[in-house]
C-alpha atoms as a PDB file:
ATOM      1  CA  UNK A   1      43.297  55.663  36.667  1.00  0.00           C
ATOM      2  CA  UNK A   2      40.996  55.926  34.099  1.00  0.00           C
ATOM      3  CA  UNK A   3      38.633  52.918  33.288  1.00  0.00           C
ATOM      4  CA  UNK A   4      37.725  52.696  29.905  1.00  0.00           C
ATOM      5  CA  UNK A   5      34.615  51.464  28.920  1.00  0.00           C
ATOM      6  CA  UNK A   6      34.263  48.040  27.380  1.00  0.00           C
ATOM      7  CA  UNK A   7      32.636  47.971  23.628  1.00  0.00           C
ATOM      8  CA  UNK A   8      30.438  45.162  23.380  1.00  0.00           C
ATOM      9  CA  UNK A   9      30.948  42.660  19.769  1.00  0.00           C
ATOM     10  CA  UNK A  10      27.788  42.575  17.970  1.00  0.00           C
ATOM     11  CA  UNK A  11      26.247  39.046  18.666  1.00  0.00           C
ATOM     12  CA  UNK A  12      26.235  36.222  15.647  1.00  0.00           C
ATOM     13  CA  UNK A  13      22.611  34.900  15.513  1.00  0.00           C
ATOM     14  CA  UNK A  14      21.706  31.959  17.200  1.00  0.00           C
ATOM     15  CA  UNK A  15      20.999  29.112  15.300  1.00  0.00           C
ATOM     16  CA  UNK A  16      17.775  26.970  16.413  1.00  0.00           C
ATOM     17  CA  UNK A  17      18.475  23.339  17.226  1.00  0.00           C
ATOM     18  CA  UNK A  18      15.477  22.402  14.526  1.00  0.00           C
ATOM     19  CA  UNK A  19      17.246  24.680  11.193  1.00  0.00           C
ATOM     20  CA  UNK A  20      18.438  22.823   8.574  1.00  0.00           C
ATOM     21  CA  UNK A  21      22.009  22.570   8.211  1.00  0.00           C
ATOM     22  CA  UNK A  22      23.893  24.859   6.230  1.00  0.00           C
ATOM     23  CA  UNK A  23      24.698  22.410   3.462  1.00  0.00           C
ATOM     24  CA  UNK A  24      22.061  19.869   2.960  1.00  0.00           C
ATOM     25  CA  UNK A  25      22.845  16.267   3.350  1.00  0.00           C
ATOM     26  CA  UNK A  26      22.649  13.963   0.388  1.00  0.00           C
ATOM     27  CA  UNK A  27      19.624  11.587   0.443  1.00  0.00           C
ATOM     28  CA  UNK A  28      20.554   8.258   1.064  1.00  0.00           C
ATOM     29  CA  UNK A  29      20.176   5.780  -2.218  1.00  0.00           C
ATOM     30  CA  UNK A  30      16.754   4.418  -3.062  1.00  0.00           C
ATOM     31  CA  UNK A  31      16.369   0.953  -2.394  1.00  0.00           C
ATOM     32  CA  UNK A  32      15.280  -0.609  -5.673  1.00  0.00           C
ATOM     33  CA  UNK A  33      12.228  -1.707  -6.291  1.00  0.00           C
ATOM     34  CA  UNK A  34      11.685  -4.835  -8.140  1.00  0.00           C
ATOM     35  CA  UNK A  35       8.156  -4.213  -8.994  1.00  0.00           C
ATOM     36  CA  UNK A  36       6.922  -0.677  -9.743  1.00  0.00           C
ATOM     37  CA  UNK A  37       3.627   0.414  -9.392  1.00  0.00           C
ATOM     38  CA  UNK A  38       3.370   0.737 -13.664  1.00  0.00           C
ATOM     39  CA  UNK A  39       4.208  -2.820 -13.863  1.00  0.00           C
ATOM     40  CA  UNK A  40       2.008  -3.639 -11.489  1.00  0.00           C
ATOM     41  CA  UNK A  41      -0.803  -1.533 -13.188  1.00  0.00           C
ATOM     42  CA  UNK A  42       0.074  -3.522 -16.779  1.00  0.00           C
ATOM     43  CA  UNK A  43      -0.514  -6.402 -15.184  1.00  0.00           C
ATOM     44  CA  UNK A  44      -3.310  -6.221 -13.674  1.00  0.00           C
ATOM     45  CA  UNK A  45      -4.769  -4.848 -16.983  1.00  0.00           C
ATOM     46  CA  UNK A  46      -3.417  -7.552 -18.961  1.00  0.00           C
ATOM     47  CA  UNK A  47      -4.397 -10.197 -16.666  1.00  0.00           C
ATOM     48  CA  UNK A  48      -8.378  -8.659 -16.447  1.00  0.00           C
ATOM     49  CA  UNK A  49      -8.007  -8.655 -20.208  1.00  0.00           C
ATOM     50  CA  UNK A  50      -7.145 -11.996 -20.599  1.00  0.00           C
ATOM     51  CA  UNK A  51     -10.694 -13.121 -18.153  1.00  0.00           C
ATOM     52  CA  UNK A  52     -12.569 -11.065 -20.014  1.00  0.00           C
ATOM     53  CA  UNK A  53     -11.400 -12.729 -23.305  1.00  0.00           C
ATOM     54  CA  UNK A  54     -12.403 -15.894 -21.642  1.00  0.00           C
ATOM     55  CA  UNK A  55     -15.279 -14.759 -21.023  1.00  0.00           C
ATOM     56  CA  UNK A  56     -15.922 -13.411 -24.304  1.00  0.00           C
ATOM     57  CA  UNK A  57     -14.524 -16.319 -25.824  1.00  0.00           C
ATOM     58  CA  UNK A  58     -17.008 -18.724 -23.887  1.00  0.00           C
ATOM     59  CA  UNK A  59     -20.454 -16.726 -25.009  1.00  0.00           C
ATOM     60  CA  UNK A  60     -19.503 -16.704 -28.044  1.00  0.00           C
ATOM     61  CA  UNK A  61     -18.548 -20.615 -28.066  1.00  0.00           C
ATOM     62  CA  UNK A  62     -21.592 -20.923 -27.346  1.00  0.00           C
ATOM     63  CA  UNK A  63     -23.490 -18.626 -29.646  1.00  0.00           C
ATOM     64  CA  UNK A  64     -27.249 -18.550 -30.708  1.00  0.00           C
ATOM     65  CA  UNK A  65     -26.675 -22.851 -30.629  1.00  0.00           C
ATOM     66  CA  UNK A  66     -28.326 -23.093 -27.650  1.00  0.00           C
ATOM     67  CA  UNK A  67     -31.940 -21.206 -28.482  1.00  0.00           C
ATOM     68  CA  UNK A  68     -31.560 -23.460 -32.046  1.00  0.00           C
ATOM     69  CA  UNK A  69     -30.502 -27.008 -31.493  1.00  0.00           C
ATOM     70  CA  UNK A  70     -32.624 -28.821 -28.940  1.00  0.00           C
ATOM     71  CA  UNK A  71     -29.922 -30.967 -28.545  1.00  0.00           C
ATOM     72  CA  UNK A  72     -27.013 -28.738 -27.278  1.00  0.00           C
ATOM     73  CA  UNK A  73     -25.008 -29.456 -24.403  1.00  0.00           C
ATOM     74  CA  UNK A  74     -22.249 -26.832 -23.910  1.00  0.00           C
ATOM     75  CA  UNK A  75     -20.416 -29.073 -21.116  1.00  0.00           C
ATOM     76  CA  UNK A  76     -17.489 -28.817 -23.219  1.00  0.00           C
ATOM     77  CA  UNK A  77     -17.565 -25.445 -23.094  1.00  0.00           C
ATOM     78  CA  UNK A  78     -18.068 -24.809 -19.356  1.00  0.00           C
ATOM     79  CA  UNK A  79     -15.334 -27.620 -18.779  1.00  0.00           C
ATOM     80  CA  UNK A  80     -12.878 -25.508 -21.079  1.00  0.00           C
ATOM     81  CA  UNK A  81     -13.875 -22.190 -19.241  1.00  0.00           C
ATOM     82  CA  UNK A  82     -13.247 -23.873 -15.554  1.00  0.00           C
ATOM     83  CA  UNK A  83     -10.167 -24.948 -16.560  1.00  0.00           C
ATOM     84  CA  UNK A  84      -9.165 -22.113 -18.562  1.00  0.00           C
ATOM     85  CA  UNK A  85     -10.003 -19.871 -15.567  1.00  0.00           C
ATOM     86  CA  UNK A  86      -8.709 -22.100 -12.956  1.00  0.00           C
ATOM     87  CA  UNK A  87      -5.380 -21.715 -14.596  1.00  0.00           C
ATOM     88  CA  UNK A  88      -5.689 -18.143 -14.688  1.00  0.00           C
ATOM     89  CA  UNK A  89      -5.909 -18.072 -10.762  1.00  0.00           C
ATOM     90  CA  UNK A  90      -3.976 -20.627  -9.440  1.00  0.00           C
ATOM     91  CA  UNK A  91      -4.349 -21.981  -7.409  1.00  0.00           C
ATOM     92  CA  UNK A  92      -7.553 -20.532  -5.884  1.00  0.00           C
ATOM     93  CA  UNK A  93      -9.190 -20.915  -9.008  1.00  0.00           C
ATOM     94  CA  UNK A  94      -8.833 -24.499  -8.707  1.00  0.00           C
ATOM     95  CA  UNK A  95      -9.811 -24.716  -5.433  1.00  0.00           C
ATOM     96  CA  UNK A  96     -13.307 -22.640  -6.809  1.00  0.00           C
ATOM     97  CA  UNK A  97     -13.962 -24.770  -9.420  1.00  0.00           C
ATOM     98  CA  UNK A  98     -13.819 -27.974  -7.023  1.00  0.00           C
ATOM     99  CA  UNK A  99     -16.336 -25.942  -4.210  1.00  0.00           C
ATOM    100  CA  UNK A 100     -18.550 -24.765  -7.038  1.00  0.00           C
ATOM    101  CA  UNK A 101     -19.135 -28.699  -8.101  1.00  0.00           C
ATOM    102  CA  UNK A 102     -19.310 -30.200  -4.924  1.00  0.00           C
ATOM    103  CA  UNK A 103     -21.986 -27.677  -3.740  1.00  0.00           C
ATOM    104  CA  UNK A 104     -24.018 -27.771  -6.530  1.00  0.00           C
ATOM    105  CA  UNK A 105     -25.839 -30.931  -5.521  1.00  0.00           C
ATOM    106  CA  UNK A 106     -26.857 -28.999  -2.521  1.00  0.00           C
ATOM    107  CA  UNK A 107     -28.914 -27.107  -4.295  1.00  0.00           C
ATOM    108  CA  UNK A 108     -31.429 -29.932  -4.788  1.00  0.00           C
ATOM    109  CA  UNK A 109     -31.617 -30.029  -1.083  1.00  0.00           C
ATOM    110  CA  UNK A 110     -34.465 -27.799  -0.182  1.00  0.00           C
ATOM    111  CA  UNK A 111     -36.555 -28.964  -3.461  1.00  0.00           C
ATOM    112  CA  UNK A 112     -35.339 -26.284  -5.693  1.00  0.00           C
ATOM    113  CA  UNK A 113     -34.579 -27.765  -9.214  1.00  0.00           C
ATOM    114  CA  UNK A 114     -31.258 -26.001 -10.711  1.00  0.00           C
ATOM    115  CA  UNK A 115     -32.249 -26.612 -14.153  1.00  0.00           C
ATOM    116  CA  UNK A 116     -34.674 -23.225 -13.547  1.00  0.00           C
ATOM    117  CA  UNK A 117     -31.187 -21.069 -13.603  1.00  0.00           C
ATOM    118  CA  UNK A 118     -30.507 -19.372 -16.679  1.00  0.00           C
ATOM    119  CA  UNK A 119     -28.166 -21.608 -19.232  1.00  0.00           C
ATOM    120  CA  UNK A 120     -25.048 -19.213 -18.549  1.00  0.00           C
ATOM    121  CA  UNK A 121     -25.415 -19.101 -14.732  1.00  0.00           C
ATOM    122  CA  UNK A 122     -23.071 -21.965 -13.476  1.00  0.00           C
ATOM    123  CA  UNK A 123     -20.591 -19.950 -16.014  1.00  0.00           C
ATOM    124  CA  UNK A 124     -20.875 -16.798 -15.300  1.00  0.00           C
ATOM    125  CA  UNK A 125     -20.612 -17.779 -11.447  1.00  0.00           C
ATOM    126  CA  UNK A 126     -17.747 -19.515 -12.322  1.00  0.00           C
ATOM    127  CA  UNK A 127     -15.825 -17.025 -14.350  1.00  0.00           C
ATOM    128  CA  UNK A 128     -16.587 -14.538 -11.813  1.00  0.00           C
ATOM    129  CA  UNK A 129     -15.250 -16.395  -8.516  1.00  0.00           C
ATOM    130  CA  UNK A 130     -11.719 -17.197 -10.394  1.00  0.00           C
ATOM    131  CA  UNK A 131     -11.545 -13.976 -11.244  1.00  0.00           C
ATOM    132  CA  UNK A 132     -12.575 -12.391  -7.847  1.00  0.00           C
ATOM    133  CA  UNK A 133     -10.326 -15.001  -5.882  1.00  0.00           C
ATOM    134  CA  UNK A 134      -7.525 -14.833  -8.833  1.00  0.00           C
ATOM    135  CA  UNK A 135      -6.918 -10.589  -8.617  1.00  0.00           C
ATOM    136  CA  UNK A 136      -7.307 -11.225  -4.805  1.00  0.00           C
ATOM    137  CA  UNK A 137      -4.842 -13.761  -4.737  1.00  0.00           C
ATOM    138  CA  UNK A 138      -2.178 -12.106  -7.223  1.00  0.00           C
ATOM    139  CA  UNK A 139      -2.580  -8.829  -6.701  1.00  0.00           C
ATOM    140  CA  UNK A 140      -3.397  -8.690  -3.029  1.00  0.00           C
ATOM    141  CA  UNK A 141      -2.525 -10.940  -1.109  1.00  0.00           C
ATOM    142  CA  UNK A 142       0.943 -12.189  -3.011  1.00  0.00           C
ATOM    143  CA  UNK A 143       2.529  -8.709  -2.979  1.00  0.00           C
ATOM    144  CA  UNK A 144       1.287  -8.264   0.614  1.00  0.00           C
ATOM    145  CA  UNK A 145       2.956 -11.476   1.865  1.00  0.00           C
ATOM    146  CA  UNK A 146       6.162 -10.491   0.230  1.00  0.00           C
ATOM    147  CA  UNK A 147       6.435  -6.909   1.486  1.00  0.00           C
ATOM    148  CA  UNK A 148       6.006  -8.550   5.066  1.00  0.00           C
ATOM    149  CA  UNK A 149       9.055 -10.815   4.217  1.00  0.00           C
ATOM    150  CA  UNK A 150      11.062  -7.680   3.418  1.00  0.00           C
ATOM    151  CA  UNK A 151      10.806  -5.456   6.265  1.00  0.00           C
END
């Protein structure tokens, strides 16, 4: 008897365990975002444009007045600027506006007379807090406490 020989098949490749599959998968649907990062970005550009027309808006209230009349209080002014700002970052800039007057007084404490600060000081220190605490607040914190809520 005469054995013949066995012819061997050529082999199919192996495929890896890590290759991609032969027809890719669809990708799953995007959540939607509600806010995108463009609207975020307007935002935050309209809302700094909006302080800084405060802030434009109060020195020039208050003009060259103050080096001509003797007379000039611009309480008025500052009052309309702490509430205008306090508006714009509620609610912390409320809760600035009440720490900035109540620690005032301690400024006379260690003998130091307030009236040597510049005229614009308590307003620029004022404008600047709200607006610190106000872009923390809305555009920190806010969008950080609701992307913990959604996860």
């Amino acid at each position: 008897m005469i054995r013949r020989r066995r012819t061997r098949r050529a082999r199919r490749p192996r495929r890896e365990p890590d290759a991609a599959p032969l027809r890719p998968m669809p990708a799953p649907p995007a959540a939607p975002r509600p806010w995108t990062m463009r609207t975020v970005r307007t935002l935050k550009l309209l809302w700094w444009a909006l302080c800084f027309g405060v802030l434009l808006w109060w020195v020039v209230s208050i003009g060259p007045s103050h080096y001509i009349d003797a007379h000039w209080s611009g309480e008025h002014d500052e009052r309309t600027l702490y509430g205008v700002m306090g508006f714009l970052a509620f609610p912390a800039g409320f809760v600035w506006v009440f720490a900035l007057s109540h620690l005032e007084p301690l400024l006379h404490l260690p003998g130091w007379d307030p009236a040597l600060l510049p005229w614009y000081a308590r307003g620029i220190l004022a404008w600047l807090g709200c607006a610190l605490l106000g872009h923390l607040q809305w555009f920190v914190l806010v969008p950080h406490s609701f992307s913990m809520t959604h996860r």
